[in-house]
Protein backbone atom coordinates (compact mmCIF):
# COMPACT_ATOMS: atom_id res chain seq x y z
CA UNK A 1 0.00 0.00 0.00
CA UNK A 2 1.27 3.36 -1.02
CA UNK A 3 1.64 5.85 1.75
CA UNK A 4 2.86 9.29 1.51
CA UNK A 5 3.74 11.41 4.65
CA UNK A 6 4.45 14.92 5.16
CA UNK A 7 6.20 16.02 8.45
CA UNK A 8 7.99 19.42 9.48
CA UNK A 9 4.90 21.78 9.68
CA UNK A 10 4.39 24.35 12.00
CA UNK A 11 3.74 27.75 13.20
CA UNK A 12 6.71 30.29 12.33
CA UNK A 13 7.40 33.86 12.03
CA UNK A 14 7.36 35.98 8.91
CA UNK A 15 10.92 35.62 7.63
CA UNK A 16 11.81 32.22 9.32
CA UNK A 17 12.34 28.82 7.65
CA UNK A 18 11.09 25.58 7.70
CA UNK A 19 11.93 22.46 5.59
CA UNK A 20 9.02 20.00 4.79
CA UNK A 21 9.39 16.44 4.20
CA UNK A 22 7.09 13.54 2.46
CA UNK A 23 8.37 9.85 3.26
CA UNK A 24 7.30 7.68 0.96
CA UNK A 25 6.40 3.99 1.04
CA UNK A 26 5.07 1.10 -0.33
CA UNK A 27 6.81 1.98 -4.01
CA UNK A 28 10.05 3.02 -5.21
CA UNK A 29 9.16 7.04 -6.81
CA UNK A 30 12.83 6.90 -8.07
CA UNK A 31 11.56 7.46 -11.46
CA UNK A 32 8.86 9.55 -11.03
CA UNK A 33 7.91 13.25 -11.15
CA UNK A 34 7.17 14.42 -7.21
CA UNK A 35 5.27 17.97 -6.46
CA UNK A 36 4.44 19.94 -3.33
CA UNK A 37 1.08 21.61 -3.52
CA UNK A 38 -0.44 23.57 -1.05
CA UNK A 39 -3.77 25.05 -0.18
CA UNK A 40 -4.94 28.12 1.67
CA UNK A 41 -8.08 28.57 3.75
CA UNK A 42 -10.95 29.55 1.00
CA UNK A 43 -8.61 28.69 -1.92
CA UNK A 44 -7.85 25.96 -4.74
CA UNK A 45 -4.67 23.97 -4.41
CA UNK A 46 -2.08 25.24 -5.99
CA UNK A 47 1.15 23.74 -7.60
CA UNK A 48 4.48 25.01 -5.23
CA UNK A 49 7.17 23.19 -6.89
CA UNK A 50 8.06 20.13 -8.73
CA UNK A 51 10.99 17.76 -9.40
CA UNK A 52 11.65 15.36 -11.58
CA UNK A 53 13.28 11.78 -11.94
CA UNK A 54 16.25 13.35 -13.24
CA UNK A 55 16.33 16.26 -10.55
CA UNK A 56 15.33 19.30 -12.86
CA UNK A 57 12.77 21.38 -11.12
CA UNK A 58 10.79 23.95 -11.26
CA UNK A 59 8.94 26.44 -8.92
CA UNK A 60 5.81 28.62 -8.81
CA UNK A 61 6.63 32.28 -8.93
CA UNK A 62 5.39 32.73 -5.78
CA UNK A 63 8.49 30.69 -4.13
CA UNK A 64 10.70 31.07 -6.88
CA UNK A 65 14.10 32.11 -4.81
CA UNK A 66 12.73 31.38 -1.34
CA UNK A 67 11.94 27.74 -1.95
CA UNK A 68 13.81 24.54 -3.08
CA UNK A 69 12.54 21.64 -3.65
CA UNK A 70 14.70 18.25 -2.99
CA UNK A 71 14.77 14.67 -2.85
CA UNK A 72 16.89 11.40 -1.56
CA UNK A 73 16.37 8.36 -3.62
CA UNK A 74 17.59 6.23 -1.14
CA UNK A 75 15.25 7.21 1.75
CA UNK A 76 12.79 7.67 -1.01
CA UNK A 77 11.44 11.35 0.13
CA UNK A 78 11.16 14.53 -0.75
CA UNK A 79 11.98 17.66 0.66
CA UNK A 80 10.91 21.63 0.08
CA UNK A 81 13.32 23.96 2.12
CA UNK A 82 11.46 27.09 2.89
CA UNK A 83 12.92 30.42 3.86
CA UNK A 84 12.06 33.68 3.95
CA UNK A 85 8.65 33.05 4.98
CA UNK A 86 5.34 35.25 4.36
CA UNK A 87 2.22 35.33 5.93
CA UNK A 88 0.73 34.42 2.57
CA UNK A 89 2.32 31.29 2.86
CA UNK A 90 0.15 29.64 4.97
CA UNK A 91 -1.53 26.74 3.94
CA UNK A 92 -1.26 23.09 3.98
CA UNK A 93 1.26 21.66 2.03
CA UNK A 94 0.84 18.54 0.47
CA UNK A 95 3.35 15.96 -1.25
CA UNK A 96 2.35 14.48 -4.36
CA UNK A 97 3.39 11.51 -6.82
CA UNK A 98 2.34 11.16 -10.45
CA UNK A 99 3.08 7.22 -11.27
CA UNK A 100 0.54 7.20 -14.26
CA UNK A 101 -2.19 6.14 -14.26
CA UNK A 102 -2.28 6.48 -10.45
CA UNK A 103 -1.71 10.16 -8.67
CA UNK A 104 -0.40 9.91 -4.86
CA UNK A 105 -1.47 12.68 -2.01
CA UNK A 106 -0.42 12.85 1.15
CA UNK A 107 -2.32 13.92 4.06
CA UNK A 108 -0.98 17.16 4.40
CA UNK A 109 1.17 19.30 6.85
CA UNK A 110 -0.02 22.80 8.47
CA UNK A 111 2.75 25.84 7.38
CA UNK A 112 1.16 28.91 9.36
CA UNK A 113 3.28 32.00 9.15
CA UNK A 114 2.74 34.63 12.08
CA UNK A 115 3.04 38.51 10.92
């Protein structure tokens, strides 16, 4: 059974860091493109950043230079490395797996950042 777990949440001050992490099990996602999403209170999910099997990634504009996105084949997870923190970033962040034709969510983890 596929699981995928996000840890490293939390509350945090505008302009502090915090690095996220998604352990995955149940299937090797080596070779497959992995995402963090998150979603706001009263908003749609939105795309944060994406890597893929050969590590090129890319990032929404909105964390482009305070986020990077990461991941260690041999623990199988991934990683996004937040700094610089706004209040706008608060949301839950989830981790997510295509491995066509099935798509992978995790639960979620709760970023709020204090003004």
């Amino acid at each position: 059974q596929v699981q995928l777990v996000e840890s490293g949440g939390g509350l945090v001050q505008a302009g502090g860091s915090l690095t996220l992490s998604c352990a995955a099990s149940g299937s090797d996602f080596s070779i497959n493109t992995m995402n963090w999403y998150r979603q706001a209170p009263g908003k749609q999910r939105e795309l944060v950043a994406t890597i893929t099997s050969s590590g090129r990634t890319t990032y929404a504009d909105s964390g482009k230079g305070r986020f990077t996105i990461s991941r260690d084949r041999a623990r199988n997870t991934l990683y996004l490395q937040m700094n610089n923190l706004k209040p706008e970033d608060t949301a839950v962040y989830y981790c997510h797996v295509m491995a066509p034709p099935m798509n992978y969510w995790g639960k979620g983890t709760l970023v709020t950042v204090s003004s």
